[in-house]
PDB file of N, CA and C in Angstrom:
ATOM      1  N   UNK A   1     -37.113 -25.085  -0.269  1.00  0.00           N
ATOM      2  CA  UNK A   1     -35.792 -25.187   0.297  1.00  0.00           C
ATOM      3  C   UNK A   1     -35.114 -23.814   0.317  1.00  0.00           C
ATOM      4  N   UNK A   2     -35.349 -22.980   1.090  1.00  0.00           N
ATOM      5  CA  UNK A   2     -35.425 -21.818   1.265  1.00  0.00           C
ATOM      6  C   UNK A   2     -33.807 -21.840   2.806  1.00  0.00           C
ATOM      7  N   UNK A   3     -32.741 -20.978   2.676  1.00  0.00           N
ATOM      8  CA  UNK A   3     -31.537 -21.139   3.417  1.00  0.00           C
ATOM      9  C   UNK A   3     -32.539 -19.316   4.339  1.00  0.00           C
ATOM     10  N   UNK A   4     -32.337 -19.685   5.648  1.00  0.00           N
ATOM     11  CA  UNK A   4     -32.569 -17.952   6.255  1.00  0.00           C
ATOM     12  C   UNK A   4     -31.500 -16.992   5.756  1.00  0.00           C
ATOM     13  N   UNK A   5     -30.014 -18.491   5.706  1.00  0.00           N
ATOM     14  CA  UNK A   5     -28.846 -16.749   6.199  1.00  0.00           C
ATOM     15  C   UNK A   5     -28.859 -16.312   4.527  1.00  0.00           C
ATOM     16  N   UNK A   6     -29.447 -17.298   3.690  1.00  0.00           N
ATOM     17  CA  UNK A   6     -29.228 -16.656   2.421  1.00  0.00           C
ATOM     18  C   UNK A   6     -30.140 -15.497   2.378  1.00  0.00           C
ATOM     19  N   UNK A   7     -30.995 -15.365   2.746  1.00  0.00           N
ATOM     20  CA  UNK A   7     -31.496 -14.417   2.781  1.00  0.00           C
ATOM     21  C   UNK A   7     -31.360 -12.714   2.769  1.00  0.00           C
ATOM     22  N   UNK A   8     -31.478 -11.706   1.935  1.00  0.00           N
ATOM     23  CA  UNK A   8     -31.025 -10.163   2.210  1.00  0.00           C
ATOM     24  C   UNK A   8     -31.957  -9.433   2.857  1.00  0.00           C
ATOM     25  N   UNK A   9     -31.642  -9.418   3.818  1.00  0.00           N
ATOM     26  CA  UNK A   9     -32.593  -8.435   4.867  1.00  0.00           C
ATOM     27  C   UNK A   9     -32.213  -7.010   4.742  1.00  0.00           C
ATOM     28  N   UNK A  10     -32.894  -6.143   5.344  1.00  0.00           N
ATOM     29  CA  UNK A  10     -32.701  -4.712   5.259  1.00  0.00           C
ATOM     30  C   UNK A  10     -31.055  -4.388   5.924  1.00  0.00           C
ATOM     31  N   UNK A  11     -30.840  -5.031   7.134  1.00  0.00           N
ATOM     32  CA  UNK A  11     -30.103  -4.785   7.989  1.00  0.00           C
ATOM     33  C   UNK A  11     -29.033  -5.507   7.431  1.00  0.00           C
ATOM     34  N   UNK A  12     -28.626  -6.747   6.785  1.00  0.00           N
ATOM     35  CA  UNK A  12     -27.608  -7.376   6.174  1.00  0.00           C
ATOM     36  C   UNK A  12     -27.387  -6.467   4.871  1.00  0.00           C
ATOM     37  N   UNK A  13     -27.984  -6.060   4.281  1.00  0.00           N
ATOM     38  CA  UNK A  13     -27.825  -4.959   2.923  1.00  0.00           C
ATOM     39  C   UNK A  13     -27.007  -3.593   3.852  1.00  0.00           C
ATOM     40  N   UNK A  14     -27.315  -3.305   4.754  1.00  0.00           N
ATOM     41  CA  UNK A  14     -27.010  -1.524   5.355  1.00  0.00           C
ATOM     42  C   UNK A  14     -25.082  -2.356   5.990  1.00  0.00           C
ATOM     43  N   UNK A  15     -24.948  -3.284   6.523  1.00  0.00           N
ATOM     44  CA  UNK A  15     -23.932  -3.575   7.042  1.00  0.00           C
ATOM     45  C   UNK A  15     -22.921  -3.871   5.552  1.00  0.00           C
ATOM     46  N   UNK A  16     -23.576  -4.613   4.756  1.00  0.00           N
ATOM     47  CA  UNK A  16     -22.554  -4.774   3.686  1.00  0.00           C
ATOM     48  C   UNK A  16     -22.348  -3.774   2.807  1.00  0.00           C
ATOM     49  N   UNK A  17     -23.274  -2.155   2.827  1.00  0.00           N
ATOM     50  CA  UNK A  17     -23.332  -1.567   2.136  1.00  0.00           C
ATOM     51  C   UNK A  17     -21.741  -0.541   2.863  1.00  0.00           C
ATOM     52  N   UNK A  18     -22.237  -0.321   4.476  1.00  0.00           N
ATOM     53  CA  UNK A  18     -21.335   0.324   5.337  1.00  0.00           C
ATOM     54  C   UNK A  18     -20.051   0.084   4.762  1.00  0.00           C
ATOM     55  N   UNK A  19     -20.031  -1.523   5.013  1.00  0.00           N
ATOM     56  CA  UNK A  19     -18.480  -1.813   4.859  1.00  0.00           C
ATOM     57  C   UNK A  19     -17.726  -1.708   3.742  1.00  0.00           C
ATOM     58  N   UNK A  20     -18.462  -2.109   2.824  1.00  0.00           N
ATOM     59  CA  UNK A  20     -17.900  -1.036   0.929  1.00  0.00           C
ATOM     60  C   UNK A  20     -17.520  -0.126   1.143  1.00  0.00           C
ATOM     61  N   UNK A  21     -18.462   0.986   1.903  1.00  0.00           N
ATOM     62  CA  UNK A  21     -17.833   2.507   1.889  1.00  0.00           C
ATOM     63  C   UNK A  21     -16.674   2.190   2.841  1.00  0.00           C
ATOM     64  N   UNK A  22     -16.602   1.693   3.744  1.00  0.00           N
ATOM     65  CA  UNK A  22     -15.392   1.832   4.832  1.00  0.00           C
ATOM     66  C   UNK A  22     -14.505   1.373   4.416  1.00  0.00           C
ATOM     67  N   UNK A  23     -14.061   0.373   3.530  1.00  0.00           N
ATOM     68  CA  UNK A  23     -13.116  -0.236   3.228  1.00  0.00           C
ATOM     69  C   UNK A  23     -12.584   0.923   1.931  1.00  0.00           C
ATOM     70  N   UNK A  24     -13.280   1.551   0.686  1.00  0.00           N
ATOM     71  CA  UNK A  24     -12.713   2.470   0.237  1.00  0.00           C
ATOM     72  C   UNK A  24     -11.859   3.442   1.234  1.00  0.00           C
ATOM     73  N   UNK A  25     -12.931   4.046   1.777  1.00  0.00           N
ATOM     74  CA  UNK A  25     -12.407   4.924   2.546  1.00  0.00           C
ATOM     75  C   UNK A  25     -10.919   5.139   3.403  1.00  0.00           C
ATOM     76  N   UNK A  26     -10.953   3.614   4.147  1.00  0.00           N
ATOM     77  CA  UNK A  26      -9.779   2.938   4.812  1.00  0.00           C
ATOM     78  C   UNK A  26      -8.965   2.952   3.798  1.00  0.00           C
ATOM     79  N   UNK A  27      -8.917   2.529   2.933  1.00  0.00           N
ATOM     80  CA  UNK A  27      -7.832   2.652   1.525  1.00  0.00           C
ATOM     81  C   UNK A  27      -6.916   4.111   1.179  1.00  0.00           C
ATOM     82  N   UNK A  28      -8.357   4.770   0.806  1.00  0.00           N
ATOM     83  CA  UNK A  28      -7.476   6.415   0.443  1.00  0.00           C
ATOM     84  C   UNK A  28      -7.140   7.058   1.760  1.00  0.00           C
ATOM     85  N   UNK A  29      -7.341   6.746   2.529  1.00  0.00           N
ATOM     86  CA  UNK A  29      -7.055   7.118   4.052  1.00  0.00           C
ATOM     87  C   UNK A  29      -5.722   6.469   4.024  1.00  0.00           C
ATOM     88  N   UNK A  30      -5.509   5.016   4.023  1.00  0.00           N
ATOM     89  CA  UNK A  30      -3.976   4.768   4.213  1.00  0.00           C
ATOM     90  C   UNK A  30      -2.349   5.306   3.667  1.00  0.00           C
ATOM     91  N   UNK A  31      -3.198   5.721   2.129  1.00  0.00           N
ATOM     92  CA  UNK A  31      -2.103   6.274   1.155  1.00  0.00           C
ATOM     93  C   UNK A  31      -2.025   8.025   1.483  1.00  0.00           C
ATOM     94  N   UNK A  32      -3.013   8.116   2.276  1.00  0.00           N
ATOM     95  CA  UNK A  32      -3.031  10.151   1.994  1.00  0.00           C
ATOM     96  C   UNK A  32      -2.050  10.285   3.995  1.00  0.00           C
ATOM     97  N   UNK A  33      -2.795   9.455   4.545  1.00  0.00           N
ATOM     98  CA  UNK A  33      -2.061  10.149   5.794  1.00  0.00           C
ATOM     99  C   UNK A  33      -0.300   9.543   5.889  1.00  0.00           C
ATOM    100  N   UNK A  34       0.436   8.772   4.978  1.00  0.00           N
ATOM    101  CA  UNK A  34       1.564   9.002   5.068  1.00  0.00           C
ATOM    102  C   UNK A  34       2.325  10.485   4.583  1.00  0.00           C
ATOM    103  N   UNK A  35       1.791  10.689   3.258  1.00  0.00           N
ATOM    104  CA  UNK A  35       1.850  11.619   2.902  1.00  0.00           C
ATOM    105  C   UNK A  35       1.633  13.080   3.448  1.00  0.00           C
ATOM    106  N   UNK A  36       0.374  13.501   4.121  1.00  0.00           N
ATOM    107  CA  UNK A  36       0.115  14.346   4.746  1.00  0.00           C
ATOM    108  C   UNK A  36       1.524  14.620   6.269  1.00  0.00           C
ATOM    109  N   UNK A  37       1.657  13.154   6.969  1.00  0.00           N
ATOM    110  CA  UNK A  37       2.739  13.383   8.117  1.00  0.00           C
ATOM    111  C   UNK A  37       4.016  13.527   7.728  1.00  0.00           C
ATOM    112  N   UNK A  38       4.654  13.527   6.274  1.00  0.00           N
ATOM    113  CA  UNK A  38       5.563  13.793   5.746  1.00  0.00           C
ATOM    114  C   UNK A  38       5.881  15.269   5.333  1.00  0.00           C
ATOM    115  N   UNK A  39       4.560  15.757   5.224  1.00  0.00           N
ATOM    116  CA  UNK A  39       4.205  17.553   4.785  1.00  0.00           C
ATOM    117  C   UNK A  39       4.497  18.058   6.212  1.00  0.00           C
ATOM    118  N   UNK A  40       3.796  17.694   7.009  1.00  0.00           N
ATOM    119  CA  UNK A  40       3.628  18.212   8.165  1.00  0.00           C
ATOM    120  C   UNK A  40       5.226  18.364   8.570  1.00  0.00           C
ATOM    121  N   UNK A  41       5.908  17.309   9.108  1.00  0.00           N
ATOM    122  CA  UNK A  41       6.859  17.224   9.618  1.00  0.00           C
ATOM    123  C   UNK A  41       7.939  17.980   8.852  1.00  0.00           C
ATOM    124  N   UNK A  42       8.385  17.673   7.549  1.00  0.00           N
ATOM    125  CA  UNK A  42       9.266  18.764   6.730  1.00  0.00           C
ATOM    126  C   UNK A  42       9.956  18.232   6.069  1.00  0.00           C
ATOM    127  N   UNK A  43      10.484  16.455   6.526  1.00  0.00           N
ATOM    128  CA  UNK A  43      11.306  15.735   6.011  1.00  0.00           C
ATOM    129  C   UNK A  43      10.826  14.728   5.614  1.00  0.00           C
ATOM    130  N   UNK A  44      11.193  14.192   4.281  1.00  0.00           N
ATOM    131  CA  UNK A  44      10.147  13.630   3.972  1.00  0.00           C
ATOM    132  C   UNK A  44      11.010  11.950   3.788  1.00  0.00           C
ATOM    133  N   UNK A  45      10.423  10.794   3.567  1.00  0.00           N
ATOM    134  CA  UNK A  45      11.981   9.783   4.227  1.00  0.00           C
ATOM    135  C   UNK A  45      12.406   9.521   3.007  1.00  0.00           C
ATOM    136  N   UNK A  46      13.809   8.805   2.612  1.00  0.00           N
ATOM    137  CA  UNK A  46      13.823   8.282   1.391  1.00  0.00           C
ATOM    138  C   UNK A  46      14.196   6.899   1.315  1.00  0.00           C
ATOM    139  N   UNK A  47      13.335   6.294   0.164  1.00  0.00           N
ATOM    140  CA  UNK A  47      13.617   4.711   0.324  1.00  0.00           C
ATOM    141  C   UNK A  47      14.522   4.298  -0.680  1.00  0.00           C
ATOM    142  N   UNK A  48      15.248   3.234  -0.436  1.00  0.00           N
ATOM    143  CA  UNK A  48      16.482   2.960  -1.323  1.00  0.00           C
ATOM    144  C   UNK A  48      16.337   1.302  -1.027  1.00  0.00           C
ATOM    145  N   UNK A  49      16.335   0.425  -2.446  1.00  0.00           N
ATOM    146  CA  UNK A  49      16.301  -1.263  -1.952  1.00  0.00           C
ATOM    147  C   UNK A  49      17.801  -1.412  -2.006  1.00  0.00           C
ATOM    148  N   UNK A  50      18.166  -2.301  -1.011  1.00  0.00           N
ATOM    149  CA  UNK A  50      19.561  -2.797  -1.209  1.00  0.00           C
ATOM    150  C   UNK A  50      19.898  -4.111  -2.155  1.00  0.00           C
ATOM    151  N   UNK A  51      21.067  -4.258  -2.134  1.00  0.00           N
ATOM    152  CA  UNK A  51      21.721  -5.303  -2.938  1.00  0.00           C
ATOM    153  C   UNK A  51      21.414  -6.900  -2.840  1.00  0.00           C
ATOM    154  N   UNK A  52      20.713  -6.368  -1.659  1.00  0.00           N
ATOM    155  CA  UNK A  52      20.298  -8.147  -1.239  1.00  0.00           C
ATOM    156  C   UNK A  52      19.174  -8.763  -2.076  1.00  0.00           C
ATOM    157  N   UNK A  53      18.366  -7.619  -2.916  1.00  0.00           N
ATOM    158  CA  UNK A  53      16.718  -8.138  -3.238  1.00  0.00           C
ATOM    159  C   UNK A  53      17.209  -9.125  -3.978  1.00  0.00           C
ATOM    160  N   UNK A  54      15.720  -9.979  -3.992  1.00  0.00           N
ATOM    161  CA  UNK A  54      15.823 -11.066  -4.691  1.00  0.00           C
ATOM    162  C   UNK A  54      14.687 -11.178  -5.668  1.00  0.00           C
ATOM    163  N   UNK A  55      14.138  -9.458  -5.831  1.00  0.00           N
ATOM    164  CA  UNK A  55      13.395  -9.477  -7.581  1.00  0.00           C
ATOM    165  C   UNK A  55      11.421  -9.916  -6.972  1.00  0.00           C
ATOM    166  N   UNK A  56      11.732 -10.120  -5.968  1.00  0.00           N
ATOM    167  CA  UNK A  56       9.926 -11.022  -5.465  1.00  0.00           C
ATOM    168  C   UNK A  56       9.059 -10.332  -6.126  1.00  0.00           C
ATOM    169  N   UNK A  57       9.384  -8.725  -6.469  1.00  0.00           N
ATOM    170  CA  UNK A  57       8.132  -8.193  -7.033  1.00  0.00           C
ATOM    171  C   UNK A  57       6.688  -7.524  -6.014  1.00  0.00           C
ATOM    172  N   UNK A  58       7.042  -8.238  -4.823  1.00  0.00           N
ATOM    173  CA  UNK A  58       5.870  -7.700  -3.347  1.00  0.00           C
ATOM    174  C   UNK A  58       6.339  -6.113  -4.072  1.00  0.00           C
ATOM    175  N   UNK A  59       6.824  -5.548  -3.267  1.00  0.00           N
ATOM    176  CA  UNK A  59       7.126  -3.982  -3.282  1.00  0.00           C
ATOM    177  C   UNK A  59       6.915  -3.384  -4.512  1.00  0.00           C
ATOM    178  N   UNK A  60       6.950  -3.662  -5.724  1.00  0.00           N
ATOM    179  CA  UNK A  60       6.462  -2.998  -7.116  1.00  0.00           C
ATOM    180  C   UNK A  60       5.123  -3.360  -6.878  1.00  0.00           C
ATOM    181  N   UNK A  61       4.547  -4.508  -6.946  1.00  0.00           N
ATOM    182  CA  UNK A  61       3.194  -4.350  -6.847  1.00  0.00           C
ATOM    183  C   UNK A  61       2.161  -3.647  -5.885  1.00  0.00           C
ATOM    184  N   UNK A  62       3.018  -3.872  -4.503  1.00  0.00           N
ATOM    185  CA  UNK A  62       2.071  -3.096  -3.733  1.00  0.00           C
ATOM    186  C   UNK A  62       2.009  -1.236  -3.899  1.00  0.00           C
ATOM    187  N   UNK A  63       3.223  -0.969  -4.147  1.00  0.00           N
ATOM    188  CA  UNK A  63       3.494   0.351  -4.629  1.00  0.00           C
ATOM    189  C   UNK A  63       2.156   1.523  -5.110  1.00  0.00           C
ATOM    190  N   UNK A  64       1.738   2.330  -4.446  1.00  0.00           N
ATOM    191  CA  UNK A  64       0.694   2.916  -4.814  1.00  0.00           C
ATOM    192  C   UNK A  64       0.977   3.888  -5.958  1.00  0.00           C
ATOM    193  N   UNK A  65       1.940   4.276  -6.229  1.00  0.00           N
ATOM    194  CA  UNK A  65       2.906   5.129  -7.208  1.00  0.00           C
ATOM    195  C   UNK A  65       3.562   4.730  -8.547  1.00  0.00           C
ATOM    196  N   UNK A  66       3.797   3.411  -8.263  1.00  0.00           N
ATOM    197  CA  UNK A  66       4.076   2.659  -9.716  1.00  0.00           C
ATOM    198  C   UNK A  66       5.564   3.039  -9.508  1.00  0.00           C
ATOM    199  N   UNK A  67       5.972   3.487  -8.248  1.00  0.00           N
ATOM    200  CA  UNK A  67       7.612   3.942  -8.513  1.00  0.00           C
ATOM    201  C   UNK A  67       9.098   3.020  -8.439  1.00  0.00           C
ATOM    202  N   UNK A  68       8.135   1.748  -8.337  1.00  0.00           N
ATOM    203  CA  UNK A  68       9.090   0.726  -8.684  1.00  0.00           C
ATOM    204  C   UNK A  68       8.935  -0.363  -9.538  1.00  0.00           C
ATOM    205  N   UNK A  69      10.657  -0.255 -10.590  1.00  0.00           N
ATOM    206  CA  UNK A  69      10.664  -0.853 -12.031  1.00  0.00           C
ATOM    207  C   UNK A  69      11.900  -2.517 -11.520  1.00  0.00           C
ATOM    208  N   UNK A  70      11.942  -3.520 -12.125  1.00  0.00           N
ATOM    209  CA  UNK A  70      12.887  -4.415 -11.880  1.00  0.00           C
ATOM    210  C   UNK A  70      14.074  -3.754 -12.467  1.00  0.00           C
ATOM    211  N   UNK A  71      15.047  -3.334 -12.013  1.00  0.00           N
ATOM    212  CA  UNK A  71      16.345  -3.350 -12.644  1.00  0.00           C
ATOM    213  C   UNK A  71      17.361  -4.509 -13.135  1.00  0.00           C
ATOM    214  N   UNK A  72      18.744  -4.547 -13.650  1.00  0.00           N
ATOM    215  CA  UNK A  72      19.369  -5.565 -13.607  1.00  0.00           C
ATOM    216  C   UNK A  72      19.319  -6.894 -13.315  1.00  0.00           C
ATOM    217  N   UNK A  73      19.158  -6.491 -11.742  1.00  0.00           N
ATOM    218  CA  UNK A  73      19.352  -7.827 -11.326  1.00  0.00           C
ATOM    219  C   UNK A  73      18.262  -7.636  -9.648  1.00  0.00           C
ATOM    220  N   UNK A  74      17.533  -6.814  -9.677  1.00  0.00           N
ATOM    221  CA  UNK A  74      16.691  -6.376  -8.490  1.00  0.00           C
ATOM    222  C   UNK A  74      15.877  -5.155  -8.631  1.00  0.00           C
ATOM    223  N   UNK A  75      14.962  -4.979  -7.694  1.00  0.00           N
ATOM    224  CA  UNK A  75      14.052  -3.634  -7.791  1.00  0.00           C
ATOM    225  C   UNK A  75      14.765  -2.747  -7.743  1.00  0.00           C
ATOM    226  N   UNK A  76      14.603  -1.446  -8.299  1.00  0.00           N
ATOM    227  CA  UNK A  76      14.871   0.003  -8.292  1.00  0.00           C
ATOM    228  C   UNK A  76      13.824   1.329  -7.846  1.00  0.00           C
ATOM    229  N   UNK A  77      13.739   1.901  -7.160  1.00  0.00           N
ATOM    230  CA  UNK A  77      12.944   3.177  -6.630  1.00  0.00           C
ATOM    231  C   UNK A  77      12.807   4.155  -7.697  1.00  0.00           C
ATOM    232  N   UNK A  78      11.722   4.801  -8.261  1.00  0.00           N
ATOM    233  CA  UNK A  78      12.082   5.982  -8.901  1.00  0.00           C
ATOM    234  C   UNK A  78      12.021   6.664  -8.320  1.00  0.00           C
ATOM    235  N   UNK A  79      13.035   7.641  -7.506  1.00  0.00           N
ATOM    236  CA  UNK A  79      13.126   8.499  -6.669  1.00  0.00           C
ATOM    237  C   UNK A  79      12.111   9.849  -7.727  1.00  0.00           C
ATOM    238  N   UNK A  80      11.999  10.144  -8.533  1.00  0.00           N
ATOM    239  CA  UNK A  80      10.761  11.050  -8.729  1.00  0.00           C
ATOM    240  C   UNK A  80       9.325  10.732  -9.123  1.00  0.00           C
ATOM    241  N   UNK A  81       8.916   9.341  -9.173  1.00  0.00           N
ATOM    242  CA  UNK A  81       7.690   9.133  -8.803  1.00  0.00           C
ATOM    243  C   UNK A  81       7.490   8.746  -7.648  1.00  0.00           C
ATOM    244  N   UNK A  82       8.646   8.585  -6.663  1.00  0.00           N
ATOM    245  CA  UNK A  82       8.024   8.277  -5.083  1.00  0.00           C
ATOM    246  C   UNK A  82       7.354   8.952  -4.854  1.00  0.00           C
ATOM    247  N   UNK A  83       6.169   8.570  -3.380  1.00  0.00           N
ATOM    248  CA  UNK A  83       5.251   9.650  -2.993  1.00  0.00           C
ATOM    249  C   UNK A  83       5.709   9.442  -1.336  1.00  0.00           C
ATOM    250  N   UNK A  84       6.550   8.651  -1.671  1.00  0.00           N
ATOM    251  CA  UNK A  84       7.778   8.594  -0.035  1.00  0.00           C
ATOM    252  C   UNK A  84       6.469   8.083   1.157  1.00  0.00           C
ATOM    253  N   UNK A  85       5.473   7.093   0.929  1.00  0.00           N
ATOM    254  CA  UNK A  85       4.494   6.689   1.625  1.00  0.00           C
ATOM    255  C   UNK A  85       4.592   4.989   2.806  1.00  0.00           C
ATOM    256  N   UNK A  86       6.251   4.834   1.826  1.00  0.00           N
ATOM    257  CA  UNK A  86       6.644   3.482   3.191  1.00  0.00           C
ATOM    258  C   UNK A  86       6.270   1.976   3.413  1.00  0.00           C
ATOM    259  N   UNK A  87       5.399   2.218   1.912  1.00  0.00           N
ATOM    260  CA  UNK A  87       4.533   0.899   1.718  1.00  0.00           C
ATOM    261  C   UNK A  87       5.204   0.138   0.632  1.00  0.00           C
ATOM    262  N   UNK A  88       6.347   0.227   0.194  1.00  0.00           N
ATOM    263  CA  UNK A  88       7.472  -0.636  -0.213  1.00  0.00           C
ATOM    264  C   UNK A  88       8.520  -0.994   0.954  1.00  0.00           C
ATOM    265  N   UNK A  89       8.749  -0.077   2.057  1.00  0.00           N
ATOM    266  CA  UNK A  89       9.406  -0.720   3.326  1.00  0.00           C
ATOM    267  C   UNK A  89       8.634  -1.642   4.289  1.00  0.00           C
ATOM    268  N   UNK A  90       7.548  -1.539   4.425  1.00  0.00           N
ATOM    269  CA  UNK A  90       6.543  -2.704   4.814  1.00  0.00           C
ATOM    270  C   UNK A  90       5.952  -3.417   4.274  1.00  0.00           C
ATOM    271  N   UNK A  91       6.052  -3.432   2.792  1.00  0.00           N
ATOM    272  CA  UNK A  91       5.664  -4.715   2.436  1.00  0.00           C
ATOM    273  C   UNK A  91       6.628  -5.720   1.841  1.00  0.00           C
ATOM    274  N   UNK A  92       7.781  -5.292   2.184  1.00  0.00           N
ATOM    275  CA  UNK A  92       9.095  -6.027   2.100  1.00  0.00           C
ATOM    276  C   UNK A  92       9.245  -7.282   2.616  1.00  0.00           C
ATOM    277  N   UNK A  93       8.775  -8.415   2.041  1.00  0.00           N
ATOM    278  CA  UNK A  93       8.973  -9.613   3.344  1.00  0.00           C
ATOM    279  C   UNK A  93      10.723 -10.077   3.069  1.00  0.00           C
ATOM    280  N   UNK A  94      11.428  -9.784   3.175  1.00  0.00           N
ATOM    281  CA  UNK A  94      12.995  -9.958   3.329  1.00  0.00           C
ATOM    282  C   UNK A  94      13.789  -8.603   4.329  1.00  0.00           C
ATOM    283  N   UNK A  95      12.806  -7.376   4.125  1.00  0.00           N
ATOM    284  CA  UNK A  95      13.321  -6.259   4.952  1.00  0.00           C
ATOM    285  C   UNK A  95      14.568  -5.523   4.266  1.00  0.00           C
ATOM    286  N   UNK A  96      14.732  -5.724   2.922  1.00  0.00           N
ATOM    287  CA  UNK A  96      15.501  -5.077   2.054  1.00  0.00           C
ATOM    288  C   UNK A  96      15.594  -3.682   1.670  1.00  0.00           C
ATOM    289  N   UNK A  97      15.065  -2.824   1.884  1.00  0.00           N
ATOM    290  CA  UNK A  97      14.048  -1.578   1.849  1.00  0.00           C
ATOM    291  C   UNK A  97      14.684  -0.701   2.923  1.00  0.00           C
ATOM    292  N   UNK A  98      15.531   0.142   2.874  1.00  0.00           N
ATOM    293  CA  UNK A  98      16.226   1.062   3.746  1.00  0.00           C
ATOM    294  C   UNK A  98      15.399   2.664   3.997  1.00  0.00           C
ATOM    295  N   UNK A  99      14.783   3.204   5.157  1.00  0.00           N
ATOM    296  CA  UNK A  99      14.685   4.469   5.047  1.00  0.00           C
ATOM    297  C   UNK A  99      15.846   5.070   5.425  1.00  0.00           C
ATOM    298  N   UNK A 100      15.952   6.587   4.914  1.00  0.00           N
ATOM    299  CA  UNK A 100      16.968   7.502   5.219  1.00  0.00           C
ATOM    300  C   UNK A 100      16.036   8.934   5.926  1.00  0.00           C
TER     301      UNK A 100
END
């Protein structure tokens, strides 16, 4: 009782091997080219959560920087561990997350 697709062929090993590397890759690629178009350009943006959050925690966790702590009563930015990369303004599902 032998399954084919279970099977590891040469060519199913090279595609799943590809996509490991690509998916790292795609990763440090996402976090370096915000950064890099922020060098480039001169200004770099700044993020600030407003009064509205409601604490969800999305945006600290996704945070590649660790630069956001729960405050009081909502998230807070550490404006000197930001790496100003935008991935607390998009992963905002309420849209709380202001650039300047």
């Amino acid at each position: 009782m032998t399954d084919k697709n279970l099977k590891l062929t040469r060519r199913k090993f090279m595609i799943a091997g590809s996509a490991a590397v690509a998916v790292t890759m795609v990763g440090d690629i996402a976090v370096k080219v915000p950064e890099a178009m922020a060098s480039v350009s001169g200004a770099q943006k700044i993020y600030y959560i407003g009064h509205d959050c409601m604490g969800c925690q999305v945006c600290r966790i996704m945070c590649p920087a660790g630069a956001i702590n729960y405050g009081d009563d909502r998230n807070e930015i550490d404006q000197k561990k930001c790496i100003h990369c935008g991935t607390c303004y998009n992963e905002c599902p309420i849209s709380v997350i202001s650039e300047s």
